[in-house]
PDB file of N, CA and C in Angstrom:
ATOM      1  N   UNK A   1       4.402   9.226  -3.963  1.00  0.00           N
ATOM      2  CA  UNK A   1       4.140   7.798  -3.966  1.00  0.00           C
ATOM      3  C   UNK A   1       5.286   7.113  -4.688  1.00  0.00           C
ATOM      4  N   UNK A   2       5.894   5.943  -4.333  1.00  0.00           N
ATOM      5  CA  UNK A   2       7.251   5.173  -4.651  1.00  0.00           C
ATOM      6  C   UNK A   2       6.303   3.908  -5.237  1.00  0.00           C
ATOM      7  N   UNK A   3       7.359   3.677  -6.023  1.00  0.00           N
ATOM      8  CA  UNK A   3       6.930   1.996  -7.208  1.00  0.00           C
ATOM      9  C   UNK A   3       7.915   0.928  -6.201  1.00  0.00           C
ATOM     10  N   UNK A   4       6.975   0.582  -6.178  1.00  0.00           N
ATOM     11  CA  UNK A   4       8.136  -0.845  -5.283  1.00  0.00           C
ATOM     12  C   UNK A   4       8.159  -1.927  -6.285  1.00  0.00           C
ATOM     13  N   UNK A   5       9.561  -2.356  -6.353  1.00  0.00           N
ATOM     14  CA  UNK A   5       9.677  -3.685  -6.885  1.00  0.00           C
ATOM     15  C   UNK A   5       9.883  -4.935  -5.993  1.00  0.00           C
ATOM     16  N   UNK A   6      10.323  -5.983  -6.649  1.00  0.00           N
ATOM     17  CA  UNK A   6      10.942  -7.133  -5.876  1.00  0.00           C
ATOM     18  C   UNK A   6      12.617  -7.005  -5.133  1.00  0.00           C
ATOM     19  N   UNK A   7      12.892  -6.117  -5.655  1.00  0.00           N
ATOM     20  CA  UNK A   7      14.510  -6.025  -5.494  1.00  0.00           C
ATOM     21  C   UNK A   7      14.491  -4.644  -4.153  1.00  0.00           C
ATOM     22  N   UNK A   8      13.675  -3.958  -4.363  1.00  0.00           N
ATOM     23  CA  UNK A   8      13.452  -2.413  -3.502  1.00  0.00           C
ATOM     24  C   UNK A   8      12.558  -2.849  -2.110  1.00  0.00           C
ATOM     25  N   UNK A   9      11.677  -4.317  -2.747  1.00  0.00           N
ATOM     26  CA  UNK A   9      11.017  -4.065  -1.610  1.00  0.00           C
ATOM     27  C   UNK A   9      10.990  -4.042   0.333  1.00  0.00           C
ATOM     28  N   UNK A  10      11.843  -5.013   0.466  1.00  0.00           N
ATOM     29  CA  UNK A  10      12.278  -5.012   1.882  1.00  0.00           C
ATOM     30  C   UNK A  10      13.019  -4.000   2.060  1.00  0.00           C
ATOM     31  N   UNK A  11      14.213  -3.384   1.391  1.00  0.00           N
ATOM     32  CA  UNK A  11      14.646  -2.009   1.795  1.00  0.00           C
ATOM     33  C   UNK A  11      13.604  -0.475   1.866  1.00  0.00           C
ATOM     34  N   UNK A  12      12.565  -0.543   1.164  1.00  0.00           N
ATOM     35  CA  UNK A  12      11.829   0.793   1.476  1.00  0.00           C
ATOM     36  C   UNK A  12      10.578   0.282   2.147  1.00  0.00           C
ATOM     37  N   UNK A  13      10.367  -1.145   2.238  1.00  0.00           N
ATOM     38  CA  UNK A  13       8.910  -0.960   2.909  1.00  0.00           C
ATOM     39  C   UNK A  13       9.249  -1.827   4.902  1.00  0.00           C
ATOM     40  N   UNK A  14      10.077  -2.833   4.722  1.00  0.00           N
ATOM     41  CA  UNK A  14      10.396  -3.394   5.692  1.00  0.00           C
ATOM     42  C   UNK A  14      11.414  -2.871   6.825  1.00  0.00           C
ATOM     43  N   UNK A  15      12.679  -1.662   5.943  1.00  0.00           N
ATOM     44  CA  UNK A  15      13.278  -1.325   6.998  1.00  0.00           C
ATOM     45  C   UNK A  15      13.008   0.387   6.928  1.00  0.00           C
ATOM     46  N   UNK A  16      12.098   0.823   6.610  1.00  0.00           N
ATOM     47  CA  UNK A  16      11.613   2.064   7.141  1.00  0.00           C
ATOM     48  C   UNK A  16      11.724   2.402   7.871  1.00  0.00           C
ATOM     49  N   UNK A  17      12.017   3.817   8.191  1.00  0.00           N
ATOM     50  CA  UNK A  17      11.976   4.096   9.644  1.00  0.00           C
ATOM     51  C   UNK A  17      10.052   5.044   9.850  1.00  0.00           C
ATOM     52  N   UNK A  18       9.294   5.140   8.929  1.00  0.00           N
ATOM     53  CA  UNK A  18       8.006   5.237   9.198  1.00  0.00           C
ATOM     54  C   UNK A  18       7.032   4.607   8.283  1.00  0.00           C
ATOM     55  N   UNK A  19       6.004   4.809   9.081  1.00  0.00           N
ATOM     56  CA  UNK A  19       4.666   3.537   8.940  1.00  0.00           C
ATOM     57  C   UNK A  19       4.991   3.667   6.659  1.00  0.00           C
ATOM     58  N   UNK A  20       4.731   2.690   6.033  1.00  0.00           N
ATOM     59  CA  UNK A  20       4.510   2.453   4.497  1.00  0.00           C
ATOM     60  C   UNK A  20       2.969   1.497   4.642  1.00  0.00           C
ATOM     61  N   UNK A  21       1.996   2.393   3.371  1.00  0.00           N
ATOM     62  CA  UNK A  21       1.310   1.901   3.039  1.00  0.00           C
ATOM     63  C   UNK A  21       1.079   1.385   1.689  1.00  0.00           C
ATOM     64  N   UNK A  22       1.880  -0.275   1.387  1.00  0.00           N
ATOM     65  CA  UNK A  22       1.257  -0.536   0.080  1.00  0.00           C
ATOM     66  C   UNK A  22       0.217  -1.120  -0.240  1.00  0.00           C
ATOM     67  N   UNK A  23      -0.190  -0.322  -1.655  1.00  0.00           N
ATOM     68  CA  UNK A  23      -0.698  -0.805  -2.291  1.00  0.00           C
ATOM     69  C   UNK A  23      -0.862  -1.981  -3.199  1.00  0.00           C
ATOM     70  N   UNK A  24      -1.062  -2.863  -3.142  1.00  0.00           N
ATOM     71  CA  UNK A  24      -0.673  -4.201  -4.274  1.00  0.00           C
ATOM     72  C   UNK A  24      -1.957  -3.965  -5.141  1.00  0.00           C
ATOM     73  N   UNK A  25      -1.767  -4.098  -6.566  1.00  0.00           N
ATOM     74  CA  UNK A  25      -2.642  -3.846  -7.288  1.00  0.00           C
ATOM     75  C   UNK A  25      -1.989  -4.257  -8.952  1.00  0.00           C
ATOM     76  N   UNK A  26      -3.302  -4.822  -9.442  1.00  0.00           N
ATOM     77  CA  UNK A  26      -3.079  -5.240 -10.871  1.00  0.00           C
ATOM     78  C   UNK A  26      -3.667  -4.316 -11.973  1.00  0.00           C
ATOM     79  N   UNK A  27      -2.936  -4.077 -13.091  1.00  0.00           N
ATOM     80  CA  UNK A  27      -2.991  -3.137 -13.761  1.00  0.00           C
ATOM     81  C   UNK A  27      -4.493  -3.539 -14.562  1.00  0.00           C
ATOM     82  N   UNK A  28      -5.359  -5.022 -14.679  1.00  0.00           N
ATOM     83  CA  UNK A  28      -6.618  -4.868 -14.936  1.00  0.00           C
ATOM     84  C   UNK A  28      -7.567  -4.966 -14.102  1.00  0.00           C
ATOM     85  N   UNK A  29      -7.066  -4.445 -13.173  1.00  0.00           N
ATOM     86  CA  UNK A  29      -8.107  -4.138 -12.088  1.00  0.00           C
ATOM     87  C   UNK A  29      -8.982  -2.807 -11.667  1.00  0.00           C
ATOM     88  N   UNK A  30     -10.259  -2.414 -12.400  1.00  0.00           N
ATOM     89  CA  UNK A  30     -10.585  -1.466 -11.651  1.00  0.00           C
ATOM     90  C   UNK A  30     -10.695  -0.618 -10.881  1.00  0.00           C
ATOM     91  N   UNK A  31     -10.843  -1.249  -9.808  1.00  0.00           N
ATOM     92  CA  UNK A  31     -11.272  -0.592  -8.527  1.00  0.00           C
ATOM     93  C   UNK A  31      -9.977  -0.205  -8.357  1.00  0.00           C
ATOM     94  N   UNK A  32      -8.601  -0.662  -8.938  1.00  0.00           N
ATOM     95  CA  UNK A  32      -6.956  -0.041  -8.093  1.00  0.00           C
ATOM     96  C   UNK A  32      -6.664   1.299  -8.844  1.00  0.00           C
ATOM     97  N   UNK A  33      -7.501   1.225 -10.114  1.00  0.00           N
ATOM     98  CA  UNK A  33      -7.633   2.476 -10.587  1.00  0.00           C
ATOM     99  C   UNK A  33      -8.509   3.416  -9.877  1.00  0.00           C
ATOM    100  N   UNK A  34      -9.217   3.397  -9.468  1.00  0.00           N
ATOM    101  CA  UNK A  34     -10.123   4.135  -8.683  1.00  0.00           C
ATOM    102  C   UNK A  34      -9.707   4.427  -7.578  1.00  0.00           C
ATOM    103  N   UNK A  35      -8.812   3.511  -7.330  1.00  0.00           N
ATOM    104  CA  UNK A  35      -7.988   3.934  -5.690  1.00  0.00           C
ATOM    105  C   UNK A  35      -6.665   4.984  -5.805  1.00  0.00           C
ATOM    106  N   UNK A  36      -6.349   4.530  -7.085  1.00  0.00           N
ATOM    107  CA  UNK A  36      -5.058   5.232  -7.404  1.00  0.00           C
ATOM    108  C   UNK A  36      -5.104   6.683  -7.404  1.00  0.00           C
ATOM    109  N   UNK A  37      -5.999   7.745  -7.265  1.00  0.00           N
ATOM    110  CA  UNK A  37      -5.617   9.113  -7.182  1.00  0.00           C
ATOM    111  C   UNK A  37      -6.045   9.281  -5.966  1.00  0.00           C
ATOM    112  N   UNK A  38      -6.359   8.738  -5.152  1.00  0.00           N
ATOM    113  CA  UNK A  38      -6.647   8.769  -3.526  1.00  0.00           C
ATOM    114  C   UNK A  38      -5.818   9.095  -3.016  1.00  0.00           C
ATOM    115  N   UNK A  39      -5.074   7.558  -3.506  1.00  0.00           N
ATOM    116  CA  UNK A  39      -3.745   7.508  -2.697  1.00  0.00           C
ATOM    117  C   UNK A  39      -3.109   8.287  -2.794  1.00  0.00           C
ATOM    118  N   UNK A  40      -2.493   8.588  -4.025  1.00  0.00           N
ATOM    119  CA  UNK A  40      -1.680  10.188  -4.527  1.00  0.00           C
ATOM    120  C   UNK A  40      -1.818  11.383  -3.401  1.00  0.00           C
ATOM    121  N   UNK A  41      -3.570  11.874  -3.464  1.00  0.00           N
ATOM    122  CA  UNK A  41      -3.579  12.471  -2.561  1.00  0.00           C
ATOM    123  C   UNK A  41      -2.878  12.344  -1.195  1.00  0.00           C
ATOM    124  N   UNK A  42      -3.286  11.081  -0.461  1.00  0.00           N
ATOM    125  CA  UNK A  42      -2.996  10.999   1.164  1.00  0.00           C
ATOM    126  C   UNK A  42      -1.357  11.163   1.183  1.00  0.00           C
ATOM    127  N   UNK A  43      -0.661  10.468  -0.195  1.00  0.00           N
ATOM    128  CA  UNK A  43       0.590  10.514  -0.187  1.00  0.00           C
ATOM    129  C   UNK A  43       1.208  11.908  -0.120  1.00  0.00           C
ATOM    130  N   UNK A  44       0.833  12.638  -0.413  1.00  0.00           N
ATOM    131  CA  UNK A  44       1.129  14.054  -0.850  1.00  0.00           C
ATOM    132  C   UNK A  44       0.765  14.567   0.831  1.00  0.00           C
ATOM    133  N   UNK A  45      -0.545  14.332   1.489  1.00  0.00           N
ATOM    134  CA  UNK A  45      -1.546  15.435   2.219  1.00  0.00           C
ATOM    135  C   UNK A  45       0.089  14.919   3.761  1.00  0.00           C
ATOM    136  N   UNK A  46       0.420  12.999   3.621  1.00  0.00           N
ATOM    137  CA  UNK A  46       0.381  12.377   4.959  1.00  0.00           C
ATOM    138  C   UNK A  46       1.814  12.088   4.396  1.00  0.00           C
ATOM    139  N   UNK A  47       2.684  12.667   3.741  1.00  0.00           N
ATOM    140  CA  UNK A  47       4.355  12.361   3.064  1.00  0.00           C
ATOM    141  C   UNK A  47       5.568  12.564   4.116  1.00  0.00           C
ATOM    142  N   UNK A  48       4.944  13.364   5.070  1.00  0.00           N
ATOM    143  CA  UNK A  48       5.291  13.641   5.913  1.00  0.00           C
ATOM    144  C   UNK A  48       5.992  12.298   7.340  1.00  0.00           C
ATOM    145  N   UNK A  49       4.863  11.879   7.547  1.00  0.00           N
ATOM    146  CA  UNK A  49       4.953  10.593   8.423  1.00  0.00           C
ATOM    147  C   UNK A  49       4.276   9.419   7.889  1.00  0.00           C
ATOM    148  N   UNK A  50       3.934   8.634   6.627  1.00  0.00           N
ATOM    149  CA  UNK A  50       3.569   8.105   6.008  1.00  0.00           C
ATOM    150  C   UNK A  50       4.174   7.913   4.455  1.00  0.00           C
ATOM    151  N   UNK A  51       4.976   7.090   4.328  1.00  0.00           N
ATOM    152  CA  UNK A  51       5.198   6.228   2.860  1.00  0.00           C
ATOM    153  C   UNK A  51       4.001   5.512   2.114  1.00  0.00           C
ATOM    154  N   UNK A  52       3.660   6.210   1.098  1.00  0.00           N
ATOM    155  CA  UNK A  52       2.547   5.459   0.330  1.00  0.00           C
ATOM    156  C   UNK A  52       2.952   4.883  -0.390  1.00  0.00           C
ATOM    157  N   UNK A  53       3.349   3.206  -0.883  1.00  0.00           N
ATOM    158  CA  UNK A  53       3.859   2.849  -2.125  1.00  0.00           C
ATOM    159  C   UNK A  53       2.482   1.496  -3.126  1.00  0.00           C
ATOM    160  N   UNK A  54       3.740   1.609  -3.916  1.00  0.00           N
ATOM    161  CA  UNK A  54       2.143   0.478  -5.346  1.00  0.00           C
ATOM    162  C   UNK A  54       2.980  -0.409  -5.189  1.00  0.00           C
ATOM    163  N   UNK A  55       2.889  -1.609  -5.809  1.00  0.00           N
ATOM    164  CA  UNK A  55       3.334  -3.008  -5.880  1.00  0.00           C
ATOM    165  C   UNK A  55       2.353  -3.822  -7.120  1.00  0.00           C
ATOM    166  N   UNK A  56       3.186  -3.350  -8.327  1.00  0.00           N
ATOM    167  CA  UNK A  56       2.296  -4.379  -9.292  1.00  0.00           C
ATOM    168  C   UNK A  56       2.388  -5.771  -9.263  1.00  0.00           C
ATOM    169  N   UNK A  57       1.496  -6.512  -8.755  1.00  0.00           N
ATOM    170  CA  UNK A  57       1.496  -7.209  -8.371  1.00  0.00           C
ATOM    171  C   UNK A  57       1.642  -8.767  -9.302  1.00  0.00           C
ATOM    172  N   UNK A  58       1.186  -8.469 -10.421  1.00  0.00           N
ATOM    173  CA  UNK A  58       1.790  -9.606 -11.453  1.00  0.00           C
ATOM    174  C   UNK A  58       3.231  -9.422 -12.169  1.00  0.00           C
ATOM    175  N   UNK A  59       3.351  -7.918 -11.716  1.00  0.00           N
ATOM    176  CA  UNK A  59       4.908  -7.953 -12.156  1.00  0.00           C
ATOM    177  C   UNK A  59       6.046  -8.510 -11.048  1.00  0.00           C
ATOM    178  N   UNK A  60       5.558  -8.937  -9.846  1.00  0.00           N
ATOM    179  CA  UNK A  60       6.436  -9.079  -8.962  1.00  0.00           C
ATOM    180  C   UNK A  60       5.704 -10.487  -8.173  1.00  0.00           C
ATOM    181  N   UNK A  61       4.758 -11.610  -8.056  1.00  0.00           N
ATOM    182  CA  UNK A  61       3.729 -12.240  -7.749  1.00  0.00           C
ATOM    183  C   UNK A  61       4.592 -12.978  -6.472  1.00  0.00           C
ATOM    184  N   UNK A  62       5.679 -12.611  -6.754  1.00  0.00           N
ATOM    185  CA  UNK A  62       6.266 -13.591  -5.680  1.00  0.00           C
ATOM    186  C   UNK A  62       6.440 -12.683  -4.112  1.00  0.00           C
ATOM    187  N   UNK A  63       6.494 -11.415  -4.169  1.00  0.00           N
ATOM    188  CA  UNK A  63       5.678 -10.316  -3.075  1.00  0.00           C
ATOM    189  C   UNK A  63       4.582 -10.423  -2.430  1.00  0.00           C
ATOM    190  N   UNK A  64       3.655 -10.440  -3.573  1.00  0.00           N
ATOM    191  CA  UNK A  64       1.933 -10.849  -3.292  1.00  0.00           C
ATOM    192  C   UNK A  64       1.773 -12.240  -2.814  1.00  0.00           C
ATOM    193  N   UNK A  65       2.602 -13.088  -3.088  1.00  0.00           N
ATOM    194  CA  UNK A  65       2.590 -14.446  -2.431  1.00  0.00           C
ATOM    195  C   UNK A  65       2.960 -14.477  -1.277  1.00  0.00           C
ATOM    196  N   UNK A  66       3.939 -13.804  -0.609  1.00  0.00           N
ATOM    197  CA  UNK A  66       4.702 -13.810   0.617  1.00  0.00           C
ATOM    198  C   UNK A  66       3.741 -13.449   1.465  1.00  0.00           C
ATOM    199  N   UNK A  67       2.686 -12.495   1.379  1.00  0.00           N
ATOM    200  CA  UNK A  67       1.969 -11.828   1.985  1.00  0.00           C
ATOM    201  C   UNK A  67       0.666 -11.930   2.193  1.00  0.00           C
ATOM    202  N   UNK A  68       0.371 -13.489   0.904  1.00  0.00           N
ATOM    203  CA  UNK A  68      -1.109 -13.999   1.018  1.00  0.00           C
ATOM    204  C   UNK A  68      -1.988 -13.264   0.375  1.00  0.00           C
ATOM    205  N   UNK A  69      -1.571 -11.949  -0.613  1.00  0.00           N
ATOM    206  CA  UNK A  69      -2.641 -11.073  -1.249  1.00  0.00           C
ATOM    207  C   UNK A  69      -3.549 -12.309  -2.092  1.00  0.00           C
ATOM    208  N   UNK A  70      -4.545 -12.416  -1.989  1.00  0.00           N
ATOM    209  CA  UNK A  70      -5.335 -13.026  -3.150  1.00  0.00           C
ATOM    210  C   UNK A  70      -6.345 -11.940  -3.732  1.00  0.00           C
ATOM    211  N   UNK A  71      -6.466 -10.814  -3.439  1.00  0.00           N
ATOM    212  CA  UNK A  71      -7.729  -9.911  -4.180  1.00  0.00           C
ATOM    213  C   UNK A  71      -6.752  -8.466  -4.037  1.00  0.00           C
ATOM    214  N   UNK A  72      -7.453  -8.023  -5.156  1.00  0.00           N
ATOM    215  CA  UNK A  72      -6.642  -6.449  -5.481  1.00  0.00           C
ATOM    216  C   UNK A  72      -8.021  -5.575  -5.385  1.00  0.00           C
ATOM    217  N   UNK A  73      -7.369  -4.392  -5.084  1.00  0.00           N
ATOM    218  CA  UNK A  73      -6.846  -3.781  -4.365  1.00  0.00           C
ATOM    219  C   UNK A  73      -7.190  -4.928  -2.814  1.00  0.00           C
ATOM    220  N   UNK A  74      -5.881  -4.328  -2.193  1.00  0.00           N
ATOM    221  CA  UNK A  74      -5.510  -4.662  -1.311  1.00  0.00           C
ATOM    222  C   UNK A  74      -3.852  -3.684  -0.523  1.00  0.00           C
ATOM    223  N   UNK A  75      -4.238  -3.569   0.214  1.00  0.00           N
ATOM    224  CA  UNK A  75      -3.040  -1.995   1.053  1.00  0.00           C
ATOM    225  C   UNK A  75      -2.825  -3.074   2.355  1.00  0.00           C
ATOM    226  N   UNK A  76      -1.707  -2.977   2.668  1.00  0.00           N
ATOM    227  CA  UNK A  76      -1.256  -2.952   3.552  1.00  0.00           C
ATOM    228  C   UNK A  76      -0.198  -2.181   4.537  1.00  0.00           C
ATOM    229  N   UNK A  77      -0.546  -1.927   5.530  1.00  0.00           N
ATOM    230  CA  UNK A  77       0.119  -0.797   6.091  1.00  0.00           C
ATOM    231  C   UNK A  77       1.149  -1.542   7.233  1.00  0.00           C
ATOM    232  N   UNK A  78       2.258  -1.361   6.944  1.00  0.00           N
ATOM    233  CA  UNK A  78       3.718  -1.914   7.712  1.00  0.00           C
ATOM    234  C   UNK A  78       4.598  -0.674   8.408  1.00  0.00           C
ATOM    235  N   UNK A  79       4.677  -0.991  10.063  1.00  0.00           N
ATOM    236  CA  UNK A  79       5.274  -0.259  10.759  1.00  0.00           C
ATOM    237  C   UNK A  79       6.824  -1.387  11.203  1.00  0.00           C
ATOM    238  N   UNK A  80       7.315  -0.858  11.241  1.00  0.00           N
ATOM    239  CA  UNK A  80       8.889  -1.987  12.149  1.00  0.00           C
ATOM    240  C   UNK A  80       8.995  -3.034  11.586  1.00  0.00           C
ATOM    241  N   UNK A  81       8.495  -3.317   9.985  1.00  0.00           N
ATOM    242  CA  UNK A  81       8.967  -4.416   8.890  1.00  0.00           C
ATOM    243  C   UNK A  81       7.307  -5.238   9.387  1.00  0.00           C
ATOM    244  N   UNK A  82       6.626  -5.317  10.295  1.00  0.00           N
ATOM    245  CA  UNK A  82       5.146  -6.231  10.856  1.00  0.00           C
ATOM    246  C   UNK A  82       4.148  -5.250   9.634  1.00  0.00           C
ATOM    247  N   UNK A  83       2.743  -5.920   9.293  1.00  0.00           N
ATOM    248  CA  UNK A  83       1.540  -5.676   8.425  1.00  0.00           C
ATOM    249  C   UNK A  83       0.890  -5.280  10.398  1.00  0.00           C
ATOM    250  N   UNK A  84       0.338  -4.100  10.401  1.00  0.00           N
ATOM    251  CA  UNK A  84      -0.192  -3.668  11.489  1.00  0.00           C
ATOM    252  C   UNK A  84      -1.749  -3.227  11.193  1.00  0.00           C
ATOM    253  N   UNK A  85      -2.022  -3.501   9.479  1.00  0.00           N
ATOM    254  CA  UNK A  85      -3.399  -3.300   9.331  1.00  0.00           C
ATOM    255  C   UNK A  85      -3.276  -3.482   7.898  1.00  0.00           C
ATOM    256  N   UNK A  86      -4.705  -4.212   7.434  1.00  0.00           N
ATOM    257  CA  UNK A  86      -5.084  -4.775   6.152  1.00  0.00           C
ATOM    258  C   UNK A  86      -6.099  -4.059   6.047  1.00  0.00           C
ATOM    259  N   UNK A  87      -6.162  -3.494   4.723  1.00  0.00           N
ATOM    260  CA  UNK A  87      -7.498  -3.193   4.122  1.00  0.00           C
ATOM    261  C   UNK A  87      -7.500  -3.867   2.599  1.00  0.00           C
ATOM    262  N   UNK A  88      -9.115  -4.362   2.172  1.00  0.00           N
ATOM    263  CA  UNK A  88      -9.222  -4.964   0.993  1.00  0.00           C
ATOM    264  C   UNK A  88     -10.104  -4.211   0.285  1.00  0.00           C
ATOM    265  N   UNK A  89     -10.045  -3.963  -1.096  1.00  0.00           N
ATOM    266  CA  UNK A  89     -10.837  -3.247  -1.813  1.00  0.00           C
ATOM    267  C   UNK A  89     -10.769  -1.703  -2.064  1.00  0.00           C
ATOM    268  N   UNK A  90     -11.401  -1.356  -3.103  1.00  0.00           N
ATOM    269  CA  UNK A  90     -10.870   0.240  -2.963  1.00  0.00           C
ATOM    270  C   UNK A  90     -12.314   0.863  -2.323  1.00  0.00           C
ATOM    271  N   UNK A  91     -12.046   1.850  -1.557  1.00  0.00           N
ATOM    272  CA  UNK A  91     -13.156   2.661  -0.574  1.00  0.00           C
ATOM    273  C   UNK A  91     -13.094   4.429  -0.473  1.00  0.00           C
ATOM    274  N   UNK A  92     -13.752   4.593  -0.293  1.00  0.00           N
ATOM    275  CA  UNK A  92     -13.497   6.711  -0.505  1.00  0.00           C
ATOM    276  C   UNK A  92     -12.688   6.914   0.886  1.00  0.00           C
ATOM    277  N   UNK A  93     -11.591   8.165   0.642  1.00  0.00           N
ATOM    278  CA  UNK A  93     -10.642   8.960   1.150  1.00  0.00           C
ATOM    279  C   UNK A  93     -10.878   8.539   2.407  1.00  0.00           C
ATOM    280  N   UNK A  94     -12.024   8.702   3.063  1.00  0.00           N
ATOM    281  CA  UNK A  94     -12.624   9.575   4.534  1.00  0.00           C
ATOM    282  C   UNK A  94     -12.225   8.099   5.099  1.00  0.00           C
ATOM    283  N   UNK A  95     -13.014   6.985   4.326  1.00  0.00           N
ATOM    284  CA  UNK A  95     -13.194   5.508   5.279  1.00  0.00           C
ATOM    285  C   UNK A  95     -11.449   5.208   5.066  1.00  0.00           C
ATOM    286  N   UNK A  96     -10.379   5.364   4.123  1.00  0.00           N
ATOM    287  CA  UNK A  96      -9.267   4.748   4.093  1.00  0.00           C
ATOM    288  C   UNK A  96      -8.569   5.492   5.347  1.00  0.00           C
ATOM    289  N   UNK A  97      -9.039   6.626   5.291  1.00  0.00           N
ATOM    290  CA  UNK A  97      -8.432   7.750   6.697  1.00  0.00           C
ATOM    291  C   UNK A  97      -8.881   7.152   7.895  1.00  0.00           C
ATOM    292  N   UNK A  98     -10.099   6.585   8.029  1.00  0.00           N
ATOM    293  CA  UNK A  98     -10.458   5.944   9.146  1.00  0.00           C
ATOM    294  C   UNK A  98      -9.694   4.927   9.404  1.00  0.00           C
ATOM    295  N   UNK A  99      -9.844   3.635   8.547  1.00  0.00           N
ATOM    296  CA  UNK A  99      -8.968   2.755   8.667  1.00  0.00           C
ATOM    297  C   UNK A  99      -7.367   3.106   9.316  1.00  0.00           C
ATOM    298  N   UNK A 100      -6.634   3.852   8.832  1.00  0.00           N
ATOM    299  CA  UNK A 100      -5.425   4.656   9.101  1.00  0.00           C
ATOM    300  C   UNK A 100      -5.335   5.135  10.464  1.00  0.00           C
ATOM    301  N   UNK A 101      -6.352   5.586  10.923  1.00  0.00           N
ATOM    302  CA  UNK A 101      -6.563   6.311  12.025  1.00  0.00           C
ATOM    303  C   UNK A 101      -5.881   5.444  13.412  1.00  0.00           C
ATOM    304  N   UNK A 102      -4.737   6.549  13.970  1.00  0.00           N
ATOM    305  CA  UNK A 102      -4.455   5.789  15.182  1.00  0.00           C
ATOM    306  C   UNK A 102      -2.550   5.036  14.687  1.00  0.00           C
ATOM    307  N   UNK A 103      -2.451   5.241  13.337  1.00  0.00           N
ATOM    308  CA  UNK A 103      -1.380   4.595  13.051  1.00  0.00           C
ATOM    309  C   UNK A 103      -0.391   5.670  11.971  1.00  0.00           C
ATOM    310  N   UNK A 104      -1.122   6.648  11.517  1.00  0.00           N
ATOM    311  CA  UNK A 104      -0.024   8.152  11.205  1.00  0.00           C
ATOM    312  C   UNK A 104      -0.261   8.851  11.881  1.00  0.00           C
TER     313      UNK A 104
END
């Protein structure tokens, strides 16, 4: 899993050459903690054809603005620099795999 900043971010998430799923998430947020060893996992299981990255999102707000995040957790998954699927909230492995499904 990669830390995206403001300066990194269009080079590792926009000109990828495979699908990136970030994460935007605030460090007093719960539930992004709860999401956070998930992700690890899928990053590790799906590293292969899938970029998993974080995006702290008050450290960088002008990211999360571009993109309309208003609630954390919040992932977005970007193929060819386009958001090709939103998910909000943190949810167990199986349903984020579902969501995913069809796009790694």
């Amino acid at each position: 899993m990669i830390t995206l900043t403001a300066e990194t971010f269009d080079e590792q998430v926009l000109r990828s050459d495979k699908p990136v799923l970030v994460d935007f998430w605030a460090e007093w947020c719960p539930p992004c903690r709860m999401l956070a060893p998930i992700l690890e996992e899928i990053a590790s299981e799906y590293g292969d054809r899938l970029t998993v990255a974080k995006l702290n999102a008050d450290d960088h707000p002008e990211i999360a603005q571009r993109y309309g995040i208003l609630g954390f957790p919040t992932l977005n998954l970007y193929r060819d620099g386009e958001i090709v699927r939103q998910i909000r909230g943190a949810k167990p492995k199986r349903m984020l795999l579902a969501d995913l499904a069809g796009h790694i």
